[in-house]
Protein backbone atom coordinates (compact mmCIF):
# COMPACT_ATOMS: atom_id res chain seq x y z
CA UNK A 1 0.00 0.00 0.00
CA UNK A 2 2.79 2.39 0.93
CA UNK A 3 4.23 1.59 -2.55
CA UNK A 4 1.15 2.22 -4.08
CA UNK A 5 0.77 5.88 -2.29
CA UNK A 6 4.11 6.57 -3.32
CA UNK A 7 4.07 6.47 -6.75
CA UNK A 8 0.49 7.76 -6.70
CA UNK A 9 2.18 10.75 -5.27
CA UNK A 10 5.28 11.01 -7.77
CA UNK A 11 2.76 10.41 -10.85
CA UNK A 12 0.19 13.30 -9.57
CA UNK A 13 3.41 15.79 -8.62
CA UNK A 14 4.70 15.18 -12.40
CA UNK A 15 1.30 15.85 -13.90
CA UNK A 16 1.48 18.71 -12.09
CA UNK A 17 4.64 20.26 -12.91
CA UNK A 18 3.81 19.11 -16.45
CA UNK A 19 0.53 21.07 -16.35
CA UNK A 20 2.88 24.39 -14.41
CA UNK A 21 4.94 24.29 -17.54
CA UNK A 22 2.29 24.25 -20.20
CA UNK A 23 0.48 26.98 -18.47
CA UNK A 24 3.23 28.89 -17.83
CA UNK A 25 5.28 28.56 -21.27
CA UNK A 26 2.78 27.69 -23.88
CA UNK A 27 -0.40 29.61 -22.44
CA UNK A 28 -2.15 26.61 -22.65
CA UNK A 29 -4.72 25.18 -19.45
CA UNK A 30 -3.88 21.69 -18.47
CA UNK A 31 -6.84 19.25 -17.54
CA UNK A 32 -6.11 18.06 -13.66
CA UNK A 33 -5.75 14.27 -14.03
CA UNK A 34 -5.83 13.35 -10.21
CA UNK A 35 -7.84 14.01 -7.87
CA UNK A 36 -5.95 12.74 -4.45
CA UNK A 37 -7.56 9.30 -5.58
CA UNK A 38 -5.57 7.35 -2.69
CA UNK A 39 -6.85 9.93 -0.08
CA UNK A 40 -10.51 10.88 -0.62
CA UNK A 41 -11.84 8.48 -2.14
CA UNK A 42 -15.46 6.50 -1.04
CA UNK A 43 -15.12 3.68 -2.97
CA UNK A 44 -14.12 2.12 -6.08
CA UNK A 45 -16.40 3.74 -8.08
CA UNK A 46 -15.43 7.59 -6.61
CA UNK A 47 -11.56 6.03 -6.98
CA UNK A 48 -12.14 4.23 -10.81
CA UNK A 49 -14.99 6.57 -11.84
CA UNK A 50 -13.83 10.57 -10.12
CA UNK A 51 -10.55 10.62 -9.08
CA UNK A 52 -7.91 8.28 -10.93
CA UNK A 53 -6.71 9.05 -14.70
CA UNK A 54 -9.12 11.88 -15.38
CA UNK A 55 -7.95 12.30 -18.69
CA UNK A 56 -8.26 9.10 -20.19
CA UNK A 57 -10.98 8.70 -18.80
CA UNK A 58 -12.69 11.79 -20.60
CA UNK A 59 -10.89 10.16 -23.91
CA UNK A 60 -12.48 6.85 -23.21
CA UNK A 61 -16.12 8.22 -22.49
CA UNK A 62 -15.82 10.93 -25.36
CA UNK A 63 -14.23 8.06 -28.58
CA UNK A 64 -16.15 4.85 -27.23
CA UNK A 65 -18.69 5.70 -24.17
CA UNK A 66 -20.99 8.36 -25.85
CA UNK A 67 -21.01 7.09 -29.73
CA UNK A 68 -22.16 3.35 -28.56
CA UNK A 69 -24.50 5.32 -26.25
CA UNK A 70 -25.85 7.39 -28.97
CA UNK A 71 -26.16 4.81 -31.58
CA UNK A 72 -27.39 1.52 -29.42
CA UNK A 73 -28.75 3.08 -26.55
CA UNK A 74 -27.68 0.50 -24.27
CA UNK A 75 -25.46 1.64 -21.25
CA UNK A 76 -24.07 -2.13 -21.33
CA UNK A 77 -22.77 -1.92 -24.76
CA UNK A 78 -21.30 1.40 -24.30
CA UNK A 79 -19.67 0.37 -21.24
CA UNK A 80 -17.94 -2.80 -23.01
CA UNK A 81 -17.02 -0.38 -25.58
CA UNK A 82 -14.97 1.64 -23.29
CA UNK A 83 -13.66 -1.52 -21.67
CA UNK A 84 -12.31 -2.67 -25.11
CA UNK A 85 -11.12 0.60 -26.09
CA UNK A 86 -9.08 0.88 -22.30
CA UNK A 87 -7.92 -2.74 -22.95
CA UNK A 88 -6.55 -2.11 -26.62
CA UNK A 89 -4.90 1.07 -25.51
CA UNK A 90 -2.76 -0.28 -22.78
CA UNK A 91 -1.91 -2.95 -25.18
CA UNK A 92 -0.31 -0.87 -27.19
CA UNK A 93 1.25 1.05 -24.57
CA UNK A 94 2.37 -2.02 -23.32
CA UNK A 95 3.75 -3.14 -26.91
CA UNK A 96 5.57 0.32 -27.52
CA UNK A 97 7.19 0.47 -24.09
CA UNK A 98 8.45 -3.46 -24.19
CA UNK A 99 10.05 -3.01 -27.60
C-alpha cells in the first residue's frame, strides 16, 4: 500500500509540474488528471470513476462511451465499448514500451 501511495504521489506531482509548464510557457490550461484518488476516495467507483486518470478517462467516455451510447442506446454496450477501447490502448502502450 505504501508503494502504491508513493508512486500515486510522484505520478500526480509530475502531472502537475507538467501542467505548471504548459500553463506557464505555452499559455495553454492543463486538464487536472488526479484528484488525491488514494486519499478521498469512497469507494471504487469515486476512486475508478472521479478521481484516478481523469484524462483518459474523458478520452475513453468521449471516442467509445458516448457514440455506442448514442447509436445503441444501451449503457451495457457502451460500457464494453470503453472496456475494449481501455484494454486495446494499454496494449499498445504495453507493446511500444516493451520493444
Amino acid at each position: 500500500y505504501c508503494k502504491a501511495c508513493l508512486f500515486v504521489s510522484v505520478m500526480d506531482a509530475l502531472f502537475h509540474a507538467n501542467g505548471i509548464v504548459m500553463a506557464l510557457v505555452m499559455r495553454y490550461d492543463v486538464l487536472e488528471n488526479f484528484r488525491n484518488p488514494m486519499t478521498e476516495s469512497q469507494g471504487l467507483n469515486d476512486f475508478w470513476g472521479k478521481r484516478w486518470n481523469l484524462v483518459v478517462h474523458r478520452f475513453l467516455k468521449n471516442l467509445y462511451f458516448q457514440p455506442v451510447m448514442d447509436l445503441t442506446g444501451s449503457r451495457m454496450l457502451a460500457t464494453v465499448a470503453a472496456f475494449a477501447g481501455s484494454g486495446l490502448f494499454h496494449e499498445a502502450l504495453l507493446y511500444y514500451v516493451s520493444f
